[in-house]
Protein backbone atom coordinates (compact mmCIF):
# COMPACT_ATOMS: atom_id res chain seq x y z
CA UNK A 1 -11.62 6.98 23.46
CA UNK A 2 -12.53 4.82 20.52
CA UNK A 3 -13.15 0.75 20.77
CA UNK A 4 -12.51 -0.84 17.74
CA UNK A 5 -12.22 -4.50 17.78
CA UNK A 6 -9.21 -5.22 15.71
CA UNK A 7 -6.46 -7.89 14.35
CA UNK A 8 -2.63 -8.13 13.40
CA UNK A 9 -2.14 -10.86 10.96
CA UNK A 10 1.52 -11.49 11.35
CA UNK A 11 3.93 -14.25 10.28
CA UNK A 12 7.91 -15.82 11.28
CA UNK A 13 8.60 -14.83 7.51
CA UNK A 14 7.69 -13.76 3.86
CA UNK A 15 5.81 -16.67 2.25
CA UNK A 16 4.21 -17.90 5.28
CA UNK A 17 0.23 -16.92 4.23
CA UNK A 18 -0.42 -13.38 5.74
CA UNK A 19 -2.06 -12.52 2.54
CA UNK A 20 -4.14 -15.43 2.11
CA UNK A 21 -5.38 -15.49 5.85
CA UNK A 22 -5.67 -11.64 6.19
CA UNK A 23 -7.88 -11.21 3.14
CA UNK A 24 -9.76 -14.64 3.42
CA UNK A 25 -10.56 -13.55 7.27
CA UNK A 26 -11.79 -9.98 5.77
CA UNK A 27 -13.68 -12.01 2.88
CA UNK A 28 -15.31 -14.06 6.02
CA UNK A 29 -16.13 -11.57 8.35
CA UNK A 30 -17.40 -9.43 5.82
CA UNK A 31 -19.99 -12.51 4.65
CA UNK A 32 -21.33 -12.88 8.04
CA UNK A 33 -22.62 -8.90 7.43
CA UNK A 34 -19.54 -7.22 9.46
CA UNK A 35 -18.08 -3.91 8.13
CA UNK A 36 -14.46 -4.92 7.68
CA UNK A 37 -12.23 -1.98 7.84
CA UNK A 38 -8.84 -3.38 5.75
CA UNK A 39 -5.32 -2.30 6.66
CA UNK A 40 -1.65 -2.78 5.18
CA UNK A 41 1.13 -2.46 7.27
CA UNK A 42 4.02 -0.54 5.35
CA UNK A 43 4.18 0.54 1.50
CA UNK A 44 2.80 -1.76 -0.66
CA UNK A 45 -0.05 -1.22 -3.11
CA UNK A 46 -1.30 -4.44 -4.25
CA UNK A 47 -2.44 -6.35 -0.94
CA UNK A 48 -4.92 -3.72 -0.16
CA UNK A 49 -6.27 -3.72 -3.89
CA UNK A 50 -7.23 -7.17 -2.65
CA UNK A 51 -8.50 -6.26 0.53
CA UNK A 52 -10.95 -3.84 -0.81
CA UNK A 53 -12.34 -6.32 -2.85
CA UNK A 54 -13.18 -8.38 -0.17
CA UNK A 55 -14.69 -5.98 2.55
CA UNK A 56 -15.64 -2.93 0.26
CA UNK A 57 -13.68 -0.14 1.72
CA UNK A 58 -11.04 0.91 0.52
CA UNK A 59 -7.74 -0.76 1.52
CA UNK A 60 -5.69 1.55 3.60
CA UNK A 61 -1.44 1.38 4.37
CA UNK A 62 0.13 1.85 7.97
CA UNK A 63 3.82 3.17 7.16
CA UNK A 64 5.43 4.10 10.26
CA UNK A 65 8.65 4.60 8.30
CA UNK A 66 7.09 7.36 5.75
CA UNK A 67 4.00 8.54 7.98
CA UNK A 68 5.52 8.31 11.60
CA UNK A 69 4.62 6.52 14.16
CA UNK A 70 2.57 9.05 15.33
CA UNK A 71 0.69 9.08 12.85
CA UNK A 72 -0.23 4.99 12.68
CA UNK A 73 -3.20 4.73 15.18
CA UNK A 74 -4.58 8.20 14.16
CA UNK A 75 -4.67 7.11 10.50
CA UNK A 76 -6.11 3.70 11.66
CA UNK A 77 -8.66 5.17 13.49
CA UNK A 78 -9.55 7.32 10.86
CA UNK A 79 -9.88 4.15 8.31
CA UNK A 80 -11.54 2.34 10.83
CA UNK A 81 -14.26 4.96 11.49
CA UNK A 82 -17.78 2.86 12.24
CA UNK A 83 -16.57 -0.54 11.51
CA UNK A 84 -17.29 -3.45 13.58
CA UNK A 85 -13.80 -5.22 13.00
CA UNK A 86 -10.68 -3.83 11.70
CA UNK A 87 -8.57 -6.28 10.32
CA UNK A 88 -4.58 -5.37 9.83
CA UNK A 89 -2.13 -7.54 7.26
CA UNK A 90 1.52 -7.35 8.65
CA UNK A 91 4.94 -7.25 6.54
CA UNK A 92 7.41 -9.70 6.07
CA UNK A 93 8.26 -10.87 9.47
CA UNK A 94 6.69 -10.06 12.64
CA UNK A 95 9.75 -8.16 13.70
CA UNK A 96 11.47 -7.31 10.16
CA UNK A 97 11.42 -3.43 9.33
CA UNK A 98 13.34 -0.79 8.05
CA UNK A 99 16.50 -2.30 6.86
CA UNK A 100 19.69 -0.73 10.20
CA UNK A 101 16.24 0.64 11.63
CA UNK A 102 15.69 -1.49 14.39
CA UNK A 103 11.83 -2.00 14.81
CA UNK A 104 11.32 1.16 12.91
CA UNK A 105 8.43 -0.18 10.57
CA UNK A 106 7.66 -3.51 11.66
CA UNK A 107 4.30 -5.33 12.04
CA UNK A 108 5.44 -5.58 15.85
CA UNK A 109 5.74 -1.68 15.90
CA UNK A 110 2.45 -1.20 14.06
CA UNK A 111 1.33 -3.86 16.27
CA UNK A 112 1.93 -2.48 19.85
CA UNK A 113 1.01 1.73 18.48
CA UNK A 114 -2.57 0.16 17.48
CA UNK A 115 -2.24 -2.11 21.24
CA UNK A 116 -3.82 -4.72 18.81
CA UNK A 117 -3.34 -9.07 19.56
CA UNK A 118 -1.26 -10.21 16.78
CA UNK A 119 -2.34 -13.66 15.15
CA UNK A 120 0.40 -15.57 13.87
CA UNK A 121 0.61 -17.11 10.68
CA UNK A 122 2.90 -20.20 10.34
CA UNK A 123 3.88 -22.38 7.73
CA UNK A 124 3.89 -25.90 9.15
CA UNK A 125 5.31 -27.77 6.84
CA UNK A 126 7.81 -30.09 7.71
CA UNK A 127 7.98 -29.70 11.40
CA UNK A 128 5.84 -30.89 14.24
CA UNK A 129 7.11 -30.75 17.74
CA UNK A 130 9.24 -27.43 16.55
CA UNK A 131 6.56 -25.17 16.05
CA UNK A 132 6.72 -24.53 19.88
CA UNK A 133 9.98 -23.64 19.76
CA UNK A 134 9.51 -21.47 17.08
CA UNK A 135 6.01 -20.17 18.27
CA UNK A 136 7.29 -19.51 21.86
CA UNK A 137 10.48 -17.56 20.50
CA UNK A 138 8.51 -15.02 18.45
CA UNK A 139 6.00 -15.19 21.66
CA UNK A 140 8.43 -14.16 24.04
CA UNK A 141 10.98 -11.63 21.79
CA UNK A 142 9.01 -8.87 23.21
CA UNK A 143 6.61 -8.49 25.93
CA UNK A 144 4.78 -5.34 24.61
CA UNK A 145 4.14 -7.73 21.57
CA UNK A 146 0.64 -9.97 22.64
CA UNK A 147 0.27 -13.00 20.56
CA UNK A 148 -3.00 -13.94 20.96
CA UNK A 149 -3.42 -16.93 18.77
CA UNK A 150 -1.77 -19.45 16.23
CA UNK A 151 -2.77 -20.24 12.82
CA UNK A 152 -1.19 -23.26 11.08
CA UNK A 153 -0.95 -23.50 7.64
CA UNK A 154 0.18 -26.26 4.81
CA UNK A 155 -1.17 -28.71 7.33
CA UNK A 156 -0.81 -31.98 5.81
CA UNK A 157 -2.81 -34.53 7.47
CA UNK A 158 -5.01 -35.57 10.52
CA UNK A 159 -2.10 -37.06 12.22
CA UNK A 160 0.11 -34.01 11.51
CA UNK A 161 -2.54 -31.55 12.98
CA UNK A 162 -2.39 -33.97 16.22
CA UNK A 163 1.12 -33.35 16.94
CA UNK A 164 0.74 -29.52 15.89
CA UNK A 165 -1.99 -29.25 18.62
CA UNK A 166 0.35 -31.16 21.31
CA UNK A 167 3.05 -29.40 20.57
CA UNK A 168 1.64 -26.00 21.34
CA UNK A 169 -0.84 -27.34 24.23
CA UNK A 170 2.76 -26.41 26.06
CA UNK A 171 3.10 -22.83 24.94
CA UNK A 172 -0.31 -21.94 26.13
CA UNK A 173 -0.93 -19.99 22.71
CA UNK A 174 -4.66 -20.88 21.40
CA UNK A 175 -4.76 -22.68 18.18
CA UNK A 176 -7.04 -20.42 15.93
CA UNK A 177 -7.10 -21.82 12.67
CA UNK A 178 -5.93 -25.18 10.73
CA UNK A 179 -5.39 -24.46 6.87
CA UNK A 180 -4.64 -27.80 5.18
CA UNK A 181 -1.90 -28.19 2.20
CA UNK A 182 -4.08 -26.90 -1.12
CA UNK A 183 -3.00 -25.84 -4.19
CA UNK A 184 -2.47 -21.88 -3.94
CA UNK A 185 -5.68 -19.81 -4.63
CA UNK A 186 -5.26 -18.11 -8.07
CA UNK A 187 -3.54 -15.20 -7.26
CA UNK A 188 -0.59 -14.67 -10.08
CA UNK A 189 2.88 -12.57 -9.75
CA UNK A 190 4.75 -10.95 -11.79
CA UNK A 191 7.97 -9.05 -11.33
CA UNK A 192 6.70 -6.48 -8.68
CA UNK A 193 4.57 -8.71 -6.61
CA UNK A 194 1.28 -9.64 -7.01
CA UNK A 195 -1.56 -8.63 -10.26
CA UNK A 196 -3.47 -5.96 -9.27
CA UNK A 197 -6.69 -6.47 -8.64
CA UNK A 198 -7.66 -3.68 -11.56
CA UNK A 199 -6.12 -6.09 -14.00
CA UNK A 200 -8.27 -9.58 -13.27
CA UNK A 201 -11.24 -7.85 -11.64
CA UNK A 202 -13.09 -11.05 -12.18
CA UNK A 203 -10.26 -13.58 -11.62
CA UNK A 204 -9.53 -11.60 -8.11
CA UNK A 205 -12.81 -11.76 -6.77
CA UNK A 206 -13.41 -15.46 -7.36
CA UNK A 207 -9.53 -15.59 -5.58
CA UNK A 208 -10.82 -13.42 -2.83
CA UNK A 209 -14.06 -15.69 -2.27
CA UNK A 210 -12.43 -18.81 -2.12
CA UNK A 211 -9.95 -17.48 0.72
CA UNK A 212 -13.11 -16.69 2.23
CA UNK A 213 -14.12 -19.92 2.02
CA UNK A 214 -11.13 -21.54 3.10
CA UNK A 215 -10.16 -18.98 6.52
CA UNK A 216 -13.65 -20.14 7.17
CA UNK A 217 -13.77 -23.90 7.01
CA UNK A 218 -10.32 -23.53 8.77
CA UNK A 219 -10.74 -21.19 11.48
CA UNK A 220 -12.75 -20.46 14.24
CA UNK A 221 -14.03 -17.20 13.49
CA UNK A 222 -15.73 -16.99 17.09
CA UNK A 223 -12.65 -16.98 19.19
CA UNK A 224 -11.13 -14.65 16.63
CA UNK A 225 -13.74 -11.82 17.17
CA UNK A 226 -13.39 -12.66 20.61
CA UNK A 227 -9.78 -11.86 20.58
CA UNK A 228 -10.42 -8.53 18.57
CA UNK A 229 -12.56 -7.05 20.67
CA UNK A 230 -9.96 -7.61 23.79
CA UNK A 231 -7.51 -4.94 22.20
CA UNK A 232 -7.91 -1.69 24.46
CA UNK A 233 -9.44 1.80 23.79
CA UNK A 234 -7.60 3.73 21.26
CA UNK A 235 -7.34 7.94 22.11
CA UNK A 236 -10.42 9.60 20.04
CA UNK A 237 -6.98 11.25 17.60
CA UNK A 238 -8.79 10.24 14.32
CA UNK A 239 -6.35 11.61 11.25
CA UNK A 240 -8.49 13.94 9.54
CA UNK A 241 -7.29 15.68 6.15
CA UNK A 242 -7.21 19.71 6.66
CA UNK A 243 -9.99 21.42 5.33
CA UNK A 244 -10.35 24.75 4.05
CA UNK A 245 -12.95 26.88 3.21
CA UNK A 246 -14.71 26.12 0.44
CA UNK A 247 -13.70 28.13 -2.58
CA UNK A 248 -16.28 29.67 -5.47
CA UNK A 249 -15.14 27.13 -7.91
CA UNK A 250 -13.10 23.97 -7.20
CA UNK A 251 -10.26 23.41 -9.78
CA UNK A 252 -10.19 19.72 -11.39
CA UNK A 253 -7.60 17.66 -10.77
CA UNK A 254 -7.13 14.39 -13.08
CA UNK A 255 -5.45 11.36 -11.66
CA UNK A 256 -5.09 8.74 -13.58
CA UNK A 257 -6.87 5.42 -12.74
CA UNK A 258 -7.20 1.91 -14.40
CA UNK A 259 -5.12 -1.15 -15.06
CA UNK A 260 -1.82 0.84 -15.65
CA UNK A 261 -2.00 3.03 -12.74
CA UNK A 262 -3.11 1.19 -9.62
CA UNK A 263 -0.74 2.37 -6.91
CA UNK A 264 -2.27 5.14 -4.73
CA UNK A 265 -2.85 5.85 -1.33
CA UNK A 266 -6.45 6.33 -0.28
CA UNK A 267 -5.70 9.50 1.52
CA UNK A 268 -3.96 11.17 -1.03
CA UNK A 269 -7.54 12.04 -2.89
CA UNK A 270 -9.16 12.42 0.39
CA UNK A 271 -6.37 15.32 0.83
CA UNK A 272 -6.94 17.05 -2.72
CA UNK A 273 -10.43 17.09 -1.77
CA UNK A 274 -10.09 18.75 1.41
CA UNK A 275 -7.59 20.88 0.28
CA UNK A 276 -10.93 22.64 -2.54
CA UNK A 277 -10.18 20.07 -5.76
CA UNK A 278 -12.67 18.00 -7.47
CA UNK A 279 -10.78 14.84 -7.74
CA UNK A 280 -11.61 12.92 -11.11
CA UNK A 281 -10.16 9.54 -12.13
CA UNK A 282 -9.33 8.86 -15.61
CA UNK A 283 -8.13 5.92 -17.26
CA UNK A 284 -5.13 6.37 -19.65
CA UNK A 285 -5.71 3.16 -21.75
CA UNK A 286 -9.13 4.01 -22.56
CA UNK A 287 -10.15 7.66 -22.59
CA UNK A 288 -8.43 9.81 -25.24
CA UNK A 289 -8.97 13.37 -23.46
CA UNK A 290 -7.93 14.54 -19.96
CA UNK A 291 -11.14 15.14 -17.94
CA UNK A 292 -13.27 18.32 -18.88
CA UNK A 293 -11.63 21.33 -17.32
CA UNK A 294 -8.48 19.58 -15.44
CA UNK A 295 -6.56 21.78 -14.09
CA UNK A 296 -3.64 19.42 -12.59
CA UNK A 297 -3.05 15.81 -13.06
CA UNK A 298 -1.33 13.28 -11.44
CA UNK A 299 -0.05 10.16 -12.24
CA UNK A 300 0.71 7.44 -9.88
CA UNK A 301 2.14 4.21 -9.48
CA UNK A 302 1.46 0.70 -11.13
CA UNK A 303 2.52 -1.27 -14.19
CA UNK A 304 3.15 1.06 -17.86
CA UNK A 305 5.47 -1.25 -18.76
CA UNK A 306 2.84 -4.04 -19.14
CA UNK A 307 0.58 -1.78 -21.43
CA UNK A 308 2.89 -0.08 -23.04
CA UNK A 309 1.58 -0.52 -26.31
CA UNK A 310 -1.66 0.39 -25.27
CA UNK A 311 -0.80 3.39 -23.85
CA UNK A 312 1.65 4.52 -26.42
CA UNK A 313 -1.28 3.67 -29.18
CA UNK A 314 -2.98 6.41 -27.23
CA UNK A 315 -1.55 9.34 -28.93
CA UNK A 316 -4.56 11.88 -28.92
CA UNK A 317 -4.00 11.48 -24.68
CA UNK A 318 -0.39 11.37 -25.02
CA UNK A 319 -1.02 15.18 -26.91
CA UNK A 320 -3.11 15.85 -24.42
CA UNK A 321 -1.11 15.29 -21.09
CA UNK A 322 2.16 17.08 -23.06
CA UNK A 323 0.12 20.40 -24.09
CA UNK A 324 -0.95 20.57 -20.46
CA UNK A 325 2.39 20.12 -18.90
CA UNK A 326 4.06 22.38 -21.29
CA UNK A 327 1.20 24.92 -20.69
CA UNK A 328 2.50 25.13 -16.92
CA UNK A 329 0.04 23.35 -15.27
CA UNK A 330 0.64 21.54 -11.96
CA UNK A 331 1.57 17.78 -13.08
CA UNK A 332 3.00 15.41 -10.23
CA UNK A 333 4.02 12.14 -11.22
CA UNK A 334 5.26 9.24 -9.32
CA UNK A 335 7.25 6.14 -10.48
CA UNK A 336 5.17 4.83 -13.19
CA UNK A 337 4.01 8.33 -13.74
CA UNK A 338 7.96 9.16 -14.48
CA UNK A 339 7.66 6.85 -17.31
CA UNK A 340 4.91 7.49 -18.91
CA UNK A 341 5.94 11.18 -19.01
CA UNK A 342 8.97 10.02 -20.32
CA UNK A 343 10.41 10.34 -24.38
CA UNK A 344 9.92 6.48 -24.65
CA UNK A 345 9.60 3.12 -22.99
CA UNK A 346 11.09 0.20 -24.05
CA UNK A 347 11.26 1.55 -27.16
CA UNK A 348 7.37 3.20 -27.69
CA UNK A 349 7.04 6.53 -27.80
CA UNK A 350 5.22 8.14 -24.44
CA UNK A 351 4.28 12.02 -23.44
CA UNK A 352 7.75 13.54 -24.66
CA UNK A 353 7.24 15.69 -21.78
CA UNK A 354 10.83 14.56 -20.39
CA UNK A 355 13.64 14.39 -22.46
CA UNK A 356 14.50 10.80 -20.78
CA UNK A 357 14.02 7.03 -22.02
CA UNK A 358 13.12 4.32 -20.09
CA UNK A 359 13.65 0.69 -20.17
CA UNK A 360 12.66 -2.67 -18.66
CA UNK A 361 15.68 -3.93 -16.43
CA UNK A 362 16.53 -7.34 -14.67
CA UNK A 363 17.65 -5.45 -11.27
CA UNK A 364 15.24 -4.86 -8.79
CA UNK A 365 15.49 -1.17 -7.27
CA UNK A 366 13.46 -1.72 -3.66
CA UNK A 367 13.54 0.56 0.05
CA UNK A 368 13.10 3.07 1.59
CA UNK A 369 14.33 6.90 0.96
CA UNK A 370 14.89 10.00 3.17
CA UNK A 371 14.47 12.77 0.25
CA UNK A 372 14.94 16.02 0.67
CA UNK A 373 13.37 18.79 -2.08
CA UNK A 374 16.42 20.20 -4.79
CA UNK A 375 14.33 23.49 -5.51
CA UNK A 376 10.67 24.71 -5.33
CA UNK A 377 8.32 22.67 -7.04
CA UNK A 378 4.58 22.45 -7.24
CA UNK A 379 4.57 19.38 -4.49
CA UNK A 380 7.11 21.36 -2.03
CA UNK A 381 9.38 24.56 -1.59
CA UNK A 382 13.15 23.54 -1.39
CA UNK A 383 14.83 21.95 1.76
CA UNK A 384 11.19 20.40 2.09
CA UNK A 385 12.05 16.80 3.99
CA UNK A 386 10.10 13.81 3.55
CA UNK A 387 10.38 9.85 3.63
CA UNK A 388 9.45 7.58 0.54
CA UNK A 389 10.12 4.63 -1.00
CA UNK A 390 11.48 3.38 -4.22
CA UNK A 391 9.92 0.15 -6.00
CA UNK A 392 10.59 -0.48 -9.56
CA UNK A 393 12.27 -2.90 -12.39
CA UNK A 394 13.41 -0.08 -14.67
CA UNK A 395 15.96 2.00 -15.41
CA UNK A 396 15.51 6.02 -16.76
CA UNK A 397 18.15 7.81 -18.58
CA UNK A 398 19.27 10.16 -17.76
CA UNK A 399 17.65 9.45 -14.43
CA UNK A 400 17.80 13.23 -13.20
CA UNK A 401 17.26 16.59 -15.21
CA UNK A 402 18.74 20.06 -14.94
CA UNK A 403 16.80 20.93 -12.14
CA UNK A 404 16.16 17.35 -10.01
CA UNK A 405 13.59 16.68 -7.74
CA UNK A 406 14.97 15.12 -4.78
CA UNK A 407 17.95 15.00 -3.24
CA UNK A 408 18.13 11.19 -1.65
CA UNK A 409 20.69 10.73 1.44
CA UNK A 410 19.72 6.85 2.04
CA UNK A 411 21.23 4.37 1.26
CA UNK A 412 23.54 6.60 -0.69
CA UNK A 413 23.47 9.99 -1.96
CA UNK A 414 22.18 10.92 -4.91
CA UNK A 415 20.18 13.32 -7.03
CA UNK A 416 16.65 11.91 -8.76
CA UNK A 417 13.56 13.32 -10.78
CA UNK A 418 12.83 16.00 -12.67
CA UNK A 419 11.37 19.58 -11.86
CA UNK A 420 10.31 21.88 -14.97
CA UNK A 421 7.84 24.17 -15.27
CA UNK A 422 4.59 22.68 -13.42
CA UNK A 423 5.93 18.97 -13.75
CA UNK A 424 7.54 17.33 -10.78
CA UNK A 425 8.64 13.91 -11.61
CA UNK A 426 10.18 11.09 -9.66
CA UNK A 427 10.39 7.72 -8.96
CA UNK A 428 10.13 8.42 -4.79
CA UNK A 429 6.64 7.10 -3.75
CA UNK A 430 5.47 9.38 -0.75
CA UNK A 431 2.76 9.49 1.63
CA UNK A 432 1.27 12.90 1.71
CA UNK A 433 -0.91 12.28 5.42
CA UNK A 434 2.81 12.42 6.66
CA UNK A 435 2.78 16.07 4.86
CA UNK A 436 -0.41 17.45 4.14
CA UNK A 437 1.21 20.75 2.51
CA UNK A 438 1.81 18.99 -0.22
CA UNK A 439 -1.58 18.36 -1.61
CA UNK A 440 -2.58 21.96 -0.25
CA UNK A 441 0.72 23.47 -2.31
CA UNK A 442 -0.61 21.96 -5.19
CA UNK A 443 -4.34 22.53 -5.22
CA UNK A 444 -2.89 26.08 -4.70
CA UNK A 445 -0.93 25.69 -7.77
CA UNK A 446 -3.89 25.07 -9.44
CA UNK A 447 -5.59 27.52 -9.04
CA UNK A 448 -3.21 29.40 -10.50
């Protein structure tokens, strides 16, 4: 069994201040000399960009919708490993997930597989006496949910905090925390959420220690430790990348890195390490040549439409990246990896390795995807299943190729990506712990 003192940071809705309160309580815990172990529930990429910078571990996301359920405290332990306090941000509501899914996803799901207290996070604004209602609803929704605590936010005044405490004296729910009405902490957004911290690594941090400060002028850190280290024993199932023995020379795989490319999951590298690759991280707006050596590359997630200029100016790595993939070299490419491999982007010329255009577009495409793999590839032999998620503000046409990579059959059914040669590309964000084949397949590839 493992005991690790841990915390759901949960909220009645989007927009309440999960973010703020999860990362300032890392930030805080993390001053007094804690190791703060930081955790995302479900897909998203930027919180835990955040939440790194304020503990110094890397930020790590609990899907249950891609990964599994039973996959959620194993990969939590496994994240957690030798901290003194593991902090957990929820999603959207306490009880929202998977859209016809039921709880399939939720920060109450993620909440009772880690048997972790859940702190809620509610905006107070313009109620007093009703924030017992509403606290003892979301209290009592589900039993195998345990509320341990309260913490109000957009407080306005003395007087107001009065009534707030009154009010839930009668629900018997602690009040953990008081966070007065303040102008936001400098965290911008732009059309896909947050900035990435990569993008404003000084900006960020001074965001990231003034939630700090505030979670802890505001709350009692005491009784929150206290109620972290009353969550249970987890089972000693730590998730643990498959190794394999170690091979005479390790083939390099590039991934690219910096301000354009932010969205990864820590495991993913951790995999294509285990799995006999070096693992080395390029950045795209800066270096001109693929690493010495590379062997594969992939390219993630984040933001090419922001820099597309920059990268596009980048022709001697734009040459670079295209003689590779047409050399047959393993290339997997997610999302913003799609466009960059792409003929153009909003009108600037990018890899050519696709014969595809991209373009900026006003509609949001968001959710999640069962997939299943059109044909062999260098991620996954055909029929291969897995769960990802879309998230993007662009359009690619045509927005399949001869040979497509995925198969999608939710929430209707379609064909997506492209598979030629050594290049699989796709807008479907995956989670390879859920399929650790995948990073094995393509070391293999490799290899050659």
């Amino acid at each position: 069994m493992v005991s690790v003192p841990r915390l759901v940071i949960a909220a009645p809705a989007s927009g309440s201040g999960k973010t703020t309160v999860a990362t300032g309580l890392m930030a805080a815990f993390a001053g007094r000399g804690l190791a703060v172990s930081p955790h995302k529930v479900g897909p998203d990429y930027i919180d835990p960009g955040y939440h790194a910078l304020a503990t110094g571990r890397p930020g790590r996301n609990l899907d249950a919708y891609m990964c599994g359920p039973g996959l959620i405290a194993p990969l939590f332990t496994h994240g957690a490993s030798g901290c003194d306090l593991a902090v957990v941000e929820g999603v959207m509501g306490l009880y929202d997930g998977a859209s016809g899914q039921g709880e399939l996803a939720s920060t109450a799901q993620v909440s009772k597989l880690l048997r972790a207290p859940v702190v809620l996070v509610v905006d107070a604004s313009s109620q007093s006496r009703s924030v017992a209602a509403l606290v003892h609803g979301f209290a009592s929704w589900d039993p195998e949910v345990r509320i341990g605590g309260v913490i109000l936010n957009k407080v306005a005044s003395d007087r107001h905090e009065a009534l707030l405490r009154e009010a839930l004296d009668e629900s018997g729910l602690p009040v953990l925390g008081v966070l007065r009405r303040a102008p936001q902490v400098a965290t911008p957004s732009r059309h896909l959420g947050l900035v990435p911290v990569a993008e404003r690594q000084t900006d960020a941090l001074d965001a990231v220690g003034a939630m700090g400060d505030r979670v802890s002028e505001g709350c009692d850190l005491d009784a929150l430790m206290a109620l972290a280290r009353s969550a249970p024993d987890l089972p000693d199932e730590a998730w643990e990348p498959e190794r394999h023995p170690a091979p005479r020379t390790r083939p390099v795989v590039a991934v690219a890195g910096g301000a354009a490319f932010t969205f990864a999951y820590a495991e993913h590298a951790e995999l294509l390490t285990a799995a006999g690759a070096e693992v080395v991280v390029f950045d795209p707006l800066r270096d001109e040549e693929l690493p010495a050596g590379t062997a594969g590359l992939v390219v993630g997630g984040g933001f090419p439409e922001v820099y597309a200029p920059e990268l596009s100016a980048n022709e001697p790595l734009r040459r670079a990246v295209t003689e590779l993939a047409r050399s047959g070299a393993p290339v997997a490419a997610e999302c913003a990896g799609l466009l960059y491999l792409a003929r153009e982007l909003d009108g600037r010329p990018m890899c050519g390795v696709l014969d595809a255009s991209a373009r900026m577009s006003e509609r949001l495409t968001l959710g999640y995807r069962q997939a299943v793999a059109v044909s062999d590839s260098v991620l996954a032999v055909a029929g291969t299943r897995l769960r990802g998620h879309e998230f993007h503000r662009t359009v690619l046409e045509p927005g399949a190729g001869t040979t497509p990579a995925w198969g999608l059959h939710q929430p209707e059914r379609r064909v997506e990506g492209f598979v030629q040669g050594g290049v699989h590309a796709s807008y479907l964000h995956t989670h390879w712990a859920a399929a650790p084949g995948v990073a094995r397949r393509f070391v293999e590839q490799c290899r050659g």
